[in-house]
N, C-alpha and C. Protein backbone atom coordinates (compact mmCIF):
# COMPACT_ATOMS: atom_id res chain seq x y z
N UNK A 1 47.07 -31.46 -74.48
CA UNK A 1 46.31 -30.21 -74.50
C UNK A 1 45.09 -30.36 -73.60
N UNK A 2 44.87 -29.45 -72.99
CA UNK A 2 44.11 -29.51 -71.68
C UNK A 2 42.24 -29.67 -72.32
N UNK A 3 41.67 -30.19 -72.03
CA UNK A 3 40.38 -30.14 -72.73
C UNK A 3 39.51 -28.91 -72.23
N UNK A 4 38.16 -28.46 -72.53
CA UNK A 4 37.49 -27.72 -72.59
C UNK A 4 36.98 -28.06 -70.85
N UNK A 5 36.44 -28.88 -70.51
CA UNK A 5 36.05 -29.57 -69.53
C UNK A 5 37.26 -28.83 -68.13
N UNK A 6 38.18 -29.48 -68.19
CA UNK A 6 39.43 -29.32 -67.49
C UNK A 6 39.85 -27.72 -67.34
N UNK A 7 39.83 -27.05 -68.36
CA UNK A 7 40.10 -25.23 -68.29
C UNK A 7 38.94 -25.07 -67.42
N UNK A 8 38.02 -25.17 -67.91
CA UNK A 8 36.57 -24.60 -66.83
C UNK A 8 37.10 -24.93 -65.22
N UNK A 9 37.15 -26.03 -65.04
CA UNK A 9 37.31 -26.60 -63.71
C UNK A 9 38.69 -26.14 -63.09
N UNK A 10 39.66 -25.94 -63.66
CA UNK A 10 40.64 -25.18 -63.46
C UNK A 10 40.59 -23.72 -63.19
N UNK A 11 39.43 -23.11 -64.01
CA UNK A 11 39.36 -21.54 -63.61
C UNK A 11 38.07 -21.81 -62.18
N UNK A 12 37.57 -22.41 -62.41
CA UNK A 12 36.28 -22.50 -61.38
C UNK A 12 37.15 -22.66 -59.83
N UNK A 13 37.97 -23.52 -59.95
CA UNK A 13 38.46 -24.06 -58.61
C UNK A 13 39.62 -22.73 -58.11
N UNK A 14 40.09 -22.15 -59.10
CA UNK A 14 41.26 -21.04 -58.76
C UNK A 14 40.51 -19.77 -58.33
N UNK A 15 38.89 -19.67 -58.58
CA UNK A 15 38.03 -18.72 -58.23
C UNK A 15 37.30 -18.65 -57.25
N UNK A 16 37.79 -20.25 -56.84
CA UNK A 16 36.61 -20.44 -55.61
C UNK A 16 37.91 -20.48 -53.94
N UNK A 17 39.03 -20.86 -54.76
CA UNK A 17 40.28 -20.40 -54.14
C UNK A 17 40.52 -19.87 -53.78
N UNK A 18 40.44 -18.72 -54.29
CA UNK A 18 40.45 -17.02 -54.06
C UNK A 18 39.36 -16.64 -53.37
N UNK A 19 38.30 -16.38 -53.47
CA UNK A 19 37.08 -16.65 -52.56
C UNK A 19 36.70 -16.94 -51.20
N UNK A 20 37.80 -18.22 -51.25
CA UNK A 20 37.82 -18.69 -49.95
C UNK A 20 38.71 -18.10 -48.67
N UNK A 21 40.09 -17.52 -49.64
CA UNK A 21 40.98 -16.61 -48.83
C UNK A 21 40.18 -15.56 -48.66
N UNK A 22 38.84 -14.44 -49.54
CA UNK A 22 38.88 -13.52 -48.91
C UNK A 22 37.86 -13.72 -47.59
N UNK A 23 37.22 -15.08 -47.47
CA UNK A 23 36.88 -15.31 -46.40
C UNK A 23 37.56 -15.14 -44.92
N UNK A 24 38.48 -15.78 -45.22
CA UNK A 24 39.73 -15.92 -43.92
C UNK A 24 40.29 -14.73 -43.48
N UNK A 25 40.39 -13.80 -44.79
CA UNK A 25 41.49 -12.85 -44.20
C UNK A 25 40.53 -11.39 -44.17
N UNK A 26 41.18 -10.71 -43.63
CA UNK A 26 40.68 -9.15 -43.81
C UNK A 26 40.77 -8.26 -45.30
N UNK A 27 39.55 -7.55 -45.29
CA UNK A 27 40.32 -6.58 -46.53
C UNK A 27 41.53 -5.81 -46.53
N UNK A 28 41.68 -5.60 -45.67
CA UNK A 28 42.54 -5.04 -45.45
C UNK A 28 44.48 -5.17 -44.55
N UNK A 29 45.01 -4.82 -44.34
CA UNK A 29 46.69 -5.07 -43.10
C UNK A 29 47.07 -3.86 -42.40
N UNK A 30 45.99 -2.75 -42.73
CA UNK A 30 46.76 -1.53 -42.40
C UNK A 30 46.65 -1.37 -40.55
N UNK A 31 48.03 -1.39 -40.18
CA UNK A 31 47.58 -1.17 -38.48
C UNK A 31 49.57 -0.12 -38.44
N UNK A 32 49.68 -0.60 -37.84
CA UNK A 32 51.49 -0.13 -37.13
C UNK A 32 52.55 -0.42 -38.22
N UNK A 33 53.39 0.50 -38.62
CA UNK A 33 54.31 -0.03 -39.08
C UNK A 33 55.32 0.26 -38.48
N UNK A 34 55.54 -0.12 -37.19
CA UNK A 34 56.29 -0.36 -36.59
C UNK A 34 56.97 -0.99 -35.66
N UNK A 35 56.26 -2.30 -36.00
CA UNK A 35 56.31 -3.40 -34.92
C UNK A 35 58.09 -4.11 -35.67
N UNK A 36 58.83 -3.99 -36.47
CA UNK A 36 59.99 -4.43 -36.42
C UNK A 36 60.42 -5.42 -38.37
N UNK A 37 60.96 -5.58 -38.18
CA UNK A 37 61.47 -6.11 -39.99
C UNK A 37 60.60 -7.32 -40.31
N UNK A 38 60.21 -8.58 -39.29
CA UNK A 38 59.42 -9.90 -39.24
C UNK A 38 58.21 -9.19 -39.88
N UNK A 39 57.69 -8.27 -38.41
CA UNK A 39 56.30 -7.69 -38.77
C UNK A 39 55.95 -7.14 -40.35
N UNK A 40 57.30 -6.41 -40.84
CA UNK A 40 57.53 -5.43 -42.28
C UNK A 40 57.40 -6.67 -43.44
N UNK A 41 57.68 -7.85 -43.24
CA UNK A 41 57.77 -8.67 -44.05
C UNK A 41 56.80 -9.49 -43.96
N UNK A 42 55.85 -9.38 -43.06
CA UNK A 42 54.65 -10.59 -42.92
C UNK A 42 53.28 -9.69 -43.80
N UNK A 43 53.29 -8.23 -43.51
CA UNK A 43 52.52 -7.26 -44.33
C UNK A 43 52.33 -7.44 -45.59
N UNK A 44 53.05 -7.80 -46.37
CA UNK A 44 52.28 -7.55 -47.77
C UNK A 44 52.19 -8.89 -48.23
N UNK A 45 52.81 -10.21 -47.08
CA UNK A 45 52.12 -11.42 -47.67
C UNK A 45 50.86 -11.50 -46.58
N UNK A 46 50.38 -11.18 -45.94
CA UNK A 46 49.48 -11.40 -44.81
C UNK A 46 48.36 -10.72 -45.19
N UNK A 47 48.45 -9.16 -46.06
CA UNK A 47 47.41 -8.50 -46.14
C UNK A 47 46.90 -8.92 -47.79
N UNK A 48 46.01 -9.07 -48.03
CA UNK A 48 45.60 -9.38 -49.41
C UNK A 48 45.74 -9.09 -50.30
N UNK A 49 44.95 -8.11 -49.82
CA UNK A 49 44.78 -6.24 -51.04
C UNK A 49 46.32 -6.20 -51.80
N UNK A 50 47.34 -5.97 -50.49
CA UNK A 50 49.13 -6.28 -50.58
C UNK A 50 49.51 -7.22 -51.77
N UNK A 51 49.08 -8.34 -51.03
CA UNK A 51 49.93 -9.48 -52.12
C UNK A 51 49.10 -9.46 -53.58
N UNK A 52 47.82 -9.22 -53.47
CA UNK A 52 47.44 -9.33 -54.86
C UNK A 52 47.86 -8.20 -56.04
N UNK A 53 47.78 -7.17 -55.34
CA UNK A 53 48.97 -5.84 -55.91
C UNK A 53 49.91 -6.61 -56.47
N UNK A 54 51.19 -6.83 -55.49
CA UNK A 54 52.04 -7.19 -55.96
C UNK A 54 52.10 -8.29 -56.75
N UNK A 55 51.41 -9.22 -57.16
CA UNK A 55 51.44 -10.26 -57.93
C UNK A 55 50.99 -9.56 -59.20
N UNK A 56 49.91 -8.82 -59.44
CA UNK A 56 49.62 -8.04 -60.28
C UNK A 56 50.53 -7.06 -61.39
N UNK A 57 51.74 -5.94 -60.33
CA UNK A 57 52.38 -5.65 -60.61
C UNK A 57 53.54 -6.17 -60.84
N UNK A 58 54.03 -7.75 -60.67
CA UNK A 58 55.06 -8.59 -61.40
C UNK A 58 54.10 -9.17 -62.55
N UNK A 59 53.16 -9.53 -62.55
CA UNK A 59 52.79 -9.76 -64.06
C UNK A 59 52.62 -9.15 -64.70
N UNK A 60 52.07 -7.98 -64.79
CA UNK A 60 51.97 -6.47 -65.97
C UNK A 60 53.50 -6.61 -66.25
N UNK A 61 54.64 -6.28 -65.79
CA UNK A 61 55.46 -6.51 -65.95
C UNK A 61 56.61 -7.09 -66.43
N UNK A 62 55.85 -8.17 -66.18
CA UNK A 62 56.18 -9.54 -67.16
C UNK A 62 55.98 -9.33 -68.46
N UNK A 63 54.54 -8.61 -68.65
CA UNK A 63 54.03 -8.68 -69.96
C UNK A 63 54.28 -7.93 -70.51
N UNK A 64 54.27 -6.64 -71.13
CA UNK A 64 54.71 -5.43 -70.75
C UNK A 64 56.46 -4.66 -70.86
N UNK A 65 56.93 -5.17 -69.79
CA UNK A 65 58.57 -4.98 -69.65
C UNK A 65 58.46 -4.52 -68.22
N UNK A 66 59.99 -4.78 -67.75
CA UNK A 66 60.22 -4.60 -66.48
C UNK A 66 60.57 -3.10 -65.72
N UNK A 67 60.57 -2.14 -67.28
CA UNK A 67 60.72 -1.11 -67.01
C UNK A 67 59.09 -0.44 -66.43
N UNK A 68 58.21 -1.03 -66.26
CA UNK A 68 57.36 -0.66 -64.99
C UNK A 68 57.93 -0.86 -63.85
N UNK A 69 58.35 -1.65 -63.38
CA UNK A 69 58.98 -1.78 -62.08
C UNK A 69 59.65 -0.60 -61.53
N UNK A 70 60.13 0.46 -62.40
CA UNK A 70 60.76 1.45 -62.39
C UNK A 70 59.37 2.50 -61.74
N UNK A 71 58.61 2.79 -62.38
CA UNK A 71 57.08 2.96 -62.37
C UNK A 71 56.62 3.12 -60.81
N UNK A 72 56.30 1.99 -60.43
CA UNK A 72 55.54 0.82 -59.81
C UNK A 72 57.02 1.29 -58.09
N UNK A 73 58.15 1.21 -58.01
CA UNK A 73 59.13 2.26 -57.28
C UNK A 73 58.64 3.30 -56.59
N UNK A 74 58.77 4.17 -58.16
CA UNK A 74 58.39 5.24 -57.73
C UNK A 74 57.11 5.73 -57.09
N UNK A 75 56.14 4.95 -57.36
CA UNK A 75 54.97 4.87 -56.86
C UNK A 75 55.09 4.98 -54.96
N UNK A 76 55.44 3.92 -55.05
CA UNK A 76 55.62 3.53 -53.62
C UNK A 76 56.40 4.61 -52.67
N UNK A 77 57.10 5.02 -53.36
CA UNK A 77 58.50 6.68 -52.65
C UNK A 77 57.25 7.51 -52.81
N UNK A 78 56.89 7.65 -53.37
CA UNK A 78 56.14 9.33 -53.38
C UNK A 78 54.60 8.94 -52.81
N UNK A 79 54.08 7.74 -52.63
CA UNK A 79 52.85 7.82 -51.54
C UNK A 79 53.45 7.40 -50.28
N UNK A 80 54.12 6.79 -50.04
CA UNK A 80 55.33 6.55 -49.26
C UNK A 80 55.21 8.05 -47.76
N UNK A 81 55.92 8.88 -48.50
CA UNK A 81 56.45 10.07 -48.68
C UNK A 81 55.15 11.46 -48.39
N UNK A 82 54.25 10.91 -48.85
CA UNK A 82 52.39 12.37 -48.92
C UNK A 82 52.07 11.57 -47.51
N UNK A 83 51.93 10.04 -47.49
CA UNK A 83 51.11 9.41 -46.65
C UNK A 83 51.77 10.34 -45.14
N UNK A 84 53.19 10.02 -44.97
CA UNK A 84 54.03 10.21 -43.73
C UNK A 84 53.82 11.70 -43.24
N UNK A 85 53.77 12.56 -44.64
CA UNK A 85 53.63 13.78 -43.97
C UNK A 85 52.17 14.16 -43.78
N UNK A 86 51.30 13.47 -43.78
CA UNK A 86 49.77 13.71 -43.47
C UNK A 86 48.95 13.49 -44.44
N UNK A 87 49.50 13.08 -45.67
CA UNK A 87 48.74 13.43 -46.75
C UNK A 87 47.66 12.21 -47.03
N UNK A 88 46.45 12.20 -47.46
CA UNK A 88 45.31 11.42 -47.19
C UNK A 88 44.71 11.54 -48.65
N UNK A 89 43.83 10.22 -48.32
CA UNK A 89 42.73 10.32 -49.78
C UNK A 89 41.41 9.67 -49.40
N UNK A 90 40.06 10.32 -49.37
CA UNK A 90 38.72 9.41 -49.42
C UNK A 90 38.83 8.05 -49.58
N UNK A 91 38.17 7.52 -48.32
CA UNK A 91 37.83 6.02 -48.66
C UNK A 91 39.16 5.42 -49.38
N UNK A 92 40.42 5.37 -48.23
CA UNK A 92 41.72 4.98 -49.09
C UNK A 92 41.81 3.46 -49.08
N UNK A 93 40.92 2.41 -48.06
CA UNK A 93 41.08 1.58 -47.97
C UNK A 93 40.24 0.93 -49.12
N UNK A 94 38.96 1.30 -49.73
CA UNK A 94 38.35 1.17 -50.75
C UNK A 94 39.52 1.89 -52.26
N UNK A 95 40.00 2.63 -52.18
CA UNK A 95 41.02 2.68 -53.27
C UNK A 95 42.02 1.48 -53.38
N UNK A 96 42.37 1.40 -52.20
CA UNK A 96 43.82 0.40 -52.37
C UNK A 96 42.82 -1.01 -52.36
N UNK A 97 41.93 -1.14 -52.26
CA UNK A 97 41.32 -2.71 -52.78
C UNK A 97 41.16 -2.42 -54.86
N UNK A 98 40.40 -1.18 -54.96
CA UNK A 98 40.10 -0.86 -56.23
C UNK A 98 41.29 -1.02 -57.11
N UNK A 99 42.43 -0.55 -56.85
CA UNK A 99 44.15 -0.80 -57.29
C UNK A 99 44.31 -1.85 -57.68
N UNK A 100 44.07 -2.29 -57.08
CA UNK A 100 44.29 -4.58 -57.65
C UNK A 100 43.35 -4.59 -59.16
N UNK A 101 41.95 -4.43 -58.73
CA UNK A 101 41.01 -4.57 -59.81
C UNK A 101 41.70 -3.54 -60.96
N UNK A 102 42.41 -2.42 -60.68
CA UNK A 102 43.02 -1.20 -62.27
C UNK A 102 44.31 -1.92 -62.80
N UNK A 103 44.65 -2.14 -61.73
CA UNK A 103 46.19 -2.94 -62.03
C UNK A 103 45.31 -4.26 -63.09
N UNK A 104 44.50 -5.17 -62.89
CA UNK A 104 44.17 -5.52 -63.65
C UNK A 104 43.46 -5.84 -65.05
N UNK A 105 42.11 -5.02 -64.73
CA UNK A 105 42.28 -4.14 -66.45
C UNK A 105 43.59 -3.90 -66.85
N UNK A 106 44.42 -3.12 -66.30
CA UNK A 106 45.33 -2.44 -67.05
C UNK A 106 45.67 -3.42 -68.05
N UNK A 107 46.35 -4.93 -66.92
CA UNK A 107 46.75 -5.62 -67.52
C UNK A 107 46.20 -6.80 -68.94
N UNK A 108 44.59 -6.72 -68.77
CA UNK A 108 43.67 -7.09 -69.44
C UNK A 108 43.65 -6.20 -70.85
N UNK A 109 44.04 -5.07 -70.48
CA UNK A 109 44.10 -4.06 -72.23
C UNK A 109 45.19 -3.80 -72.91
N UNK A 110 46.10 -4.22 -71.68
CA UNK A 110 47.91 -3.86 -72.28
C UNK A 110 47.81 -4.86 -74.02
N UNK A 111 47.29 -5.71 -74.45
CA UNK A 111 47.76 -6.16 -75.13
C UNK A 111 46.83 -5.84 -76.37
N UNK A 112 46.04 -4.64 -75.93
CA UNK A 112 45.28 -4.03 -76.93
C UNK A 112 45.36 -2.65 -77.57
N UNK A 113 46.46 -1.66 -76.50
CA UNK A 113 47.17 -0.21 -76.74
C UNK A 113 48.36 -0.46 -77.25
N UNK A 114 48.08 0.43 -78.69
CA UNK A 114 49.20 0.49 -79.48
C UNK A 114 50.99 0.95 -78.49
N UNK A 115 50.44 1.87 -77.71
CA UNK A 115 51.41 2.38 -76.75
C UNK A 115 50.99 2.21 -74.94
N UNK A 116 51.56 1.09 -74.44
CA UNK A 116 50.82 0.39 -73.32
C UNK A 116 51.90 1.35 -71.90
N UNK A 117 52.98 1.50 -72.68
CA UNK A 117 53.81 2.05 -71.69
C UNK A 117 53.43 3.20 -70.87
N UNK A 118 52.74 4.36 -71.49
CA UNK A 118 52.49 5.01 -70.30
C UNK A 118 51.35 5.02 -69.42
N UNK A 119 50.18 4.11 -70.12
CA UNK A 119 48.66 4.06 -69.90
C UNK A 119 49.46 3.20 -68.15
N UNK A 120 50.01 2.31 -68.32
CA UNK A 120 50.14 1.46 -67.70
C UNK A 120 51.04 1.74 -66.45
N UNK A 121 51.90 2.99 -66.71
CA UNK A 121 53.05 3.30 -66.06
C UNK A 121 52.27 3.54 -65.24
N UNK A 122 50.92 4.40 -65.67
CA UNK A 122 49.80 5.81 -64.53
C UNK A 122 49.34 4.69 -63.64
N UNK A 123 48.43 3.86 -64.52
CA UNK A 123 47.83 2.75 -63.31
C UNK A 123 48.99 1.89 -62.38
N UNK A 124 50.23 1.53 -62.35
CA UNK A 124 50.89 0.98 -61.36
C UNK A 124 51.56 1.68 -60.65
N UNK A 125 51.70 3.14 -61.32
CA UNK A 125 52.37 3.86 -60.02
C UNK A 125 51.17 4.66 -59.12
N UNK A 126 50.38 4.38 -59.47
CA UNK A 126 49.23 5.44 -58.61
C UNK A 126 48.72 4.28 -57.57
N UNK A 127 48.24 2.96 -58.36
CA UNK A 127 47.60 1.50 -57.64
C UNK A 127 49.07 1.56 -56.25
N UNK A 128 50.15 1.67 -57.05
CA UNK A 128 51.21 1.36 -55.49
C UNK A 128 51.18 2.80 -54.26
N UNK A 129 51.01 4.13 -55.13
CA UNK A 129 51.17 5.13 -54.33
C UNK A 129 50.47 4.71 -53.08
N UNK A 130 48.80 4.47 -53.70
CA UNK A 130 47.68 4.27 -52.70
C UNK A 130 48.07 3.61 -51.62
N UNK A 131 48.54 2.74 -51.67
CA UNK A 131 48.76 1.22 -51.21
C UNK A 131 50.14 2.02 -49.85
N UNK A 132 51.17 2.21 -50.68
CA UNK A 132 52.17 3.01 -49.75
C UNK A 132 52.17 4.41 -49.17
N UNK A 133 50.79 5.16 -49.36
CA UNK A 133 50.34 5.86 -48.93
C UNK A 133 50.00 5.44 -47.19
N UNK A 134 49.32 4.43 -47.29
CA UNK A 134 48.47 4.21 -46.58
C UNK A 134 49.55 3.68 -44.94
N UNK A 135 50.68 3.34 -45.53
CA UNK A 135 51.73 2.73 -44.87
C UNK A 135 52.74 4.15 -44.24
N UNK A 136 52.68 4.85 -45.18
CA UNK A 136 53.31 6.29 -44.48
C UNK A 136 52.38 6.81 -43.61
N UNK A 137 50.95 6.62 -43.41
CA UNK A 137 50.47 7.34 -42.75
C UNK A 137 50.55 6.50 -41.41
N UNK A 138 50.66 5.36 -41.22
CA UNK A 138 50.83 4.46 -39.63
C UNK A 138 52.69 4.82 -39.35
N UNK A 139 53.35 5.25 -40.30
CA UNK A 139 55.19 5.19 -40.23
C UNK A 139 54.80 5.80 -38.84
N UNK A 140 55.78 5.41 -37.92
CA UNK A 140 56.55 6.44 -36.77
C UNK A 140 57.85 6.06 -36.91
N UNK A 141 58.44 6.12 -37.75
CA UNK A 141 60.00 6.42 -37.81
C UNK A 141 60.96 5.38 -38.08
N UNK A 142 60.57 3.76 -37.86
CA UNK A 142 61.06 3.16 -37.95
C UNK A 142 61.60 2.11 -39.18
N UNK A 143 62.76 2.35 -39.63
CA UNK A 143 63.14 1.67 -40.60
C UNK A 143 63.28 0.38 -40.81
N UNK A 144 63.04 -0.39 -39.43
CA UNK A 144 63.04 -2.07 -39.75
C UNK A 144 61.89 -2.67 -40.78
N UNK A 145 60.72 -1.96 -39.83
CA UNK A 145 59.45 -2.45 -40.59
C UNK A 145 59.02 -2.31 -42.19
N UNK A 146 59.72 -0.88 -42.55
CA UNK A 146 60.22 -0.89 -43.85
C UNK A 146 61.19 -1.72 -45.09
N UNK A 147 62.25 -1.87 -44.31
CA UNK A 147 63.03 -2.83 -44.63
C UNK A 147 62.16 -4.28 -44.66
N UNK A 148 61.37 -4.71 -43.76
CA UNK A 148 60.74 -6.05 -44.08
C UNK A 148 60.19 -5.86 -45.21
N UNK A 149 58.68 -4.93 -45.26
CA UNK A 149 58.00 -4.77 -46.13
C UNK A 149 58.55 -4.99 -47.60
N UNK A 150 59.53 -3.84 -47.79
CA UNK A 150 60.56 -3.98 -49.00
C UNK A 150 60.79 -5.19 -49.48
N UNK A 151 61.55 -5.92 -48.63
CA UNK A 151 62.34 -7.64 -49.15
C UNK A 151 61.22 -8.12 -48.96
N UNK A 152 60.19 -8.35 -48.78
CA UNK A 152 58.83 -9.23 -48.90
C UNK A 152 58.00 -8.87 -50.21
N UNK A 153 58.12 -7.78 -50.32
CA UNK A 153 57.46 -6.81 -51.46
C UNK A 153 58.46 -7.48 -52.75
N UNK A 154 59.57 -6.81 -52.75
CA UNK A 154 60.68 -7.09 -53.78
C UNK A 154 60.51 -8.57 -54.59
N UNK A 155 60.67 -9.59 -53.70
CA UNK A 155 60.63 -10.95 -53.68
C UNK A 155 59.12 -11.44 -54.14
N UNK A 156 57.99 -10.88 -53.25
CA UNK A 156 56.38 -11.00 -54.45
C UNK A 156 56.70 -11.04 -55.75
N UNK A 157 57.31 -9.74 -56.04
CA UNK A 157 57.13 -8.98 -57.34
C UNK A 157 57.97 -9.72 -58.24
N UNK A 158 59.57 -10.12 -58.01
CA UNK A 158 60.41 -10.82 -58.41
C UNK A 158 59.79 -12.30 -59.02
N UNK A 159 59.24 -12.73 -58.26
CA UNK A 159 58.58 -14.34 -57.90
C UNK A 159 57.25 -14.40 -59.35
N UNK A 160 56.37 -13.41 -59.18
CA UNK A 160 55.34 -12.61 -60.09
C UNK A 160 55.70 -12.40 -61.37
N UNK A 161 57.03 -12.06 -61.95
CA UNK A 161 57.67 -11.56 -62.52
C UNK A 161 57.85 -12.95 -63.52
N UNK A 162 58.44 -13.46 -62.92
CA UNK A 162 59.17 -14.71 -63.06
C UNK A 162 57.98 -15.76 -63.73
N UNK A 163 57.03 -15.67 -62.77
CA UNK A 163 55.77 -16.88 -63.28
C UNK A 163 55.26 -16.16 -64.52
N UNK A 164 55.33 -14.86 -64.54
CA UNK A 164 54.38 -13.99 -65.29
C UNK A 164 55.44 -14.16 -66.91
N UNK A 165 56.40 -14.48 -66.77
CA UNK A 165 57.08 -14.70 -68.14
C UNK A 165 56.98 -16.32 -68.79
N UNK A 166 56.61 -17.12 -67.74
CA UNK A 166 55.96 -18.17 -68.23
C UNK A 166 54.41 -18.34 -68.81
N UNK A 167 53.79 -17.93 -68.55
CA UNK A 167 51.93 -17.57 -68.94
C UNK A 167 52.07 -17.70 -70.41
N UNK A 168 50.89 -17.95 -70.94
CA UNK A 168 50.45 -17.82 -72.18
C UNK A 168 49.55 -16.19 -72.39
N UNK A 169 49.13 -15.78 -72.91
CA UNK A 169 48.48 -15.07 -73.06
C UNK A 169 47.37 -15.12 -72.70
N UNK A 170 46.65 -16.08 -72.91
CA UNK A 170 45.16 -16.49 -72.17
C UNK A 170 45.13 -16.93 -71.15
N UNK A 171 46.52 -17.71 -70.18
CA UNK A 171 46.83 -18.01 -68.71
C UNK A 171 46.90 -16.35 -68.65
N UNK A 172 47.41 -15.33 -69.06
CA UNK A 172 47.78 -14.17 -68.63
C UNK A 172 46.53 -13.00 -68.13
N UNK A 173 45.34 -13.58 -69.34
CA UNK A 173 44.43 -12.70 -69.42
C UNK A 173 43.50 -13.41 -68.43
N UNK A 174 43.03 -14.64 -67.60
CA UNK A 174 42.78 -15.25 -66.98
C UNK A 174 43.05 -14.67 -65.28
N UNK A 175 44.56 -14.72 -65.06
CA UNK A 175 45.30 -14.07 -63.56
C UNK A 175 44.61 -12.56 -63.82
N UNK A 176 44.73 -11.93 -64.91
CA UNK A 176 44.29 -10.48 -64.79
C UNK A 176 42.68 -10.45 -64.77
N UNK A 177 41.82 -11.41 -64.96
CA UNK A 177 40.01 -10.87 -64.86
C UNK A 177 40.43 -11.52 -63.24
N UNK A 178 40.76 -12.61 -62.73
CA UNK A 178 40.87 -12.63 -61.01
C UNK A 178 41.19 -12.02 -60.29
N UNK A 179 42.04 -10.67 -61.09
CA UNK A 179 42.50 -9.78 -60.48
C UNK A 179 41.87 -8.57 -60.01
N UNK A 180 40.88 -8.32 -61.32
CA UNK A 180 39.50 -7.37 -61.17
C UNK A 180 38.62 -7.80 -60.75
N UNK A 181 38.13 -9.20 -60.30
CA UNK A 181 37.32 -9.65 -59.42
C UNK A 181 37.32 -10.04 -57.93
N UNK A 182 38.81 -9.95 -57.83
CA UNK A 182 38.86 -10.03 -56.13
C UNK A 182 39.34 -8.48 -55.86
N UNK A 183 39.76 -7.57 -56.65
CA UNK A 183 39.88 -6.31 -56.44
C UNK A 183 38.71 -6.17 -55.67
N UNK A 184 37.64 -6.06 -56.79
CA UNK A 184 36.26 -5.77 -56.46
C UNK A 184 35.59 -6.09 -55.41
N UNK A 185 35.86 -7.53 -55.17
CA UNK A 185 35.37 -8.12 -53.84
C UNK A 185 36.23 -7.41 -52.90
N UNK A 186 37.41 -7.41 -52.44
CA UNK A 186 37.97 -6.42 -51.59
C UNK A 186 37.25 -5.38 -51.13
N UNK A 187 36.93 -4.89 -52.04
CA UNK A 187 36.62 -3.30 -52.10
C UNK A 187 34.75 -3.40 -51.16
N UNK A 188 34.51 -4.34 -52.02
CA UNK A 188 33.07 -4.59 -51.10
C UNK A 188 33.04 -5.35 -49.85
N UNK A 189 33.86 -5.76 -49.69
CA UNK A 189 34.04 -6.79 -48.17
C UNK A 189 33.88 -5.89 -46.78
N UNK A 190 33.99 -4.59 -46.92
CA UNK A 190 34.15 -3.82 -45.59
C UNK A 190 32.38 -3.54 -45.92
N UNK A 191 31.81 -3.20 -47.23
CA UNK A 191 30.77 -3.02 -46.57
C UNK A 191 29.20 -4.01 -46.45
């Protein structure tokens, strides 16, 4: 059993981890989606905001049931879908950082709502709309880059999914406050 000493230093070092990536990388990935299937698949592990979503949304999931994933889909088709035909939202790049941080509450209270299913359905399909919003609005037509995105996306979430059914509850509630804290940092990094 891990001592008191050892958890600290374990959350300290996974925070300073995280920290250090949002040094390196941008808040953001949003540019072309249409540079080809490589490019579609390097996007949501390359962009942050991206992968921490999706890690997010395979662990709610995990916890929860997989029938968010269903959710969390549809999300993605219908901002998908507003983004392509013009459709926009204030400060979207500050939303889709904020998404990570709701996706995580969410996941931080799921185990406190008597009925978690739909509280939870709203926050992962809206956190993904944003997110695939933002990707319909760079679309010019091309389905490779989609297709990457997808099997890179799919495979996060799958992978997420998977670790997220191993967790304890307090490993669980742990990934979800890192989740609202690099949300947050995201969200403040542009300004």
């Amino acid at each position: 059993m891990p001592t008191k000493l050892s958890r600290s230093l374990l959350i300290s070092s996974t925070a300073g981890f995280g920290l250090s990536l949002l040094s390196a990388l941008p808040a953001g990935a949003h540019g072309s989606a249409d540079a080809g299937v490589m490019a579609g698949a390097l996007h949501p592990l390359l962009g942050l905001d991206h992968l921490l979503l999706l890690v997010g949304v395979g662990l709610t999931a995990a916890r929860v049931g997989p029938l968010l994933l269903g959710f969390a889909l549809g999300g993605a088709v219908l901002g998908s879908v507003f983004g392509s035909f013009g459709g926009g939202l204030p400060a979207a790049e500050v939303l889709a950082a904020l998404a990570v941080s709701a996706v995580g509450a969410a996941l931080l209270l799921s185990d406190k709502l008597q009925k978690p299913l739909p509280a939870l359905a709203s926050v992962l399909g809206s956190a993904v709309a944003v997110h695939a919003m933002l990707h319909g609005q760079e679309a010019s037509g091309t389905a490779s880059w989609w297709l990457g995105a997808l099997m890179a996306s799919a495979l996060t979430i799958g992978l997420s999914f998977a670790a997220g059914r191993q967790l304890s509850l307090r490993q669980s509630q742990v990934a979800a406050g890192l989740l609202v804290l690099l949300g947050g940092v995201l969200a403040l990094a542009p300004l």
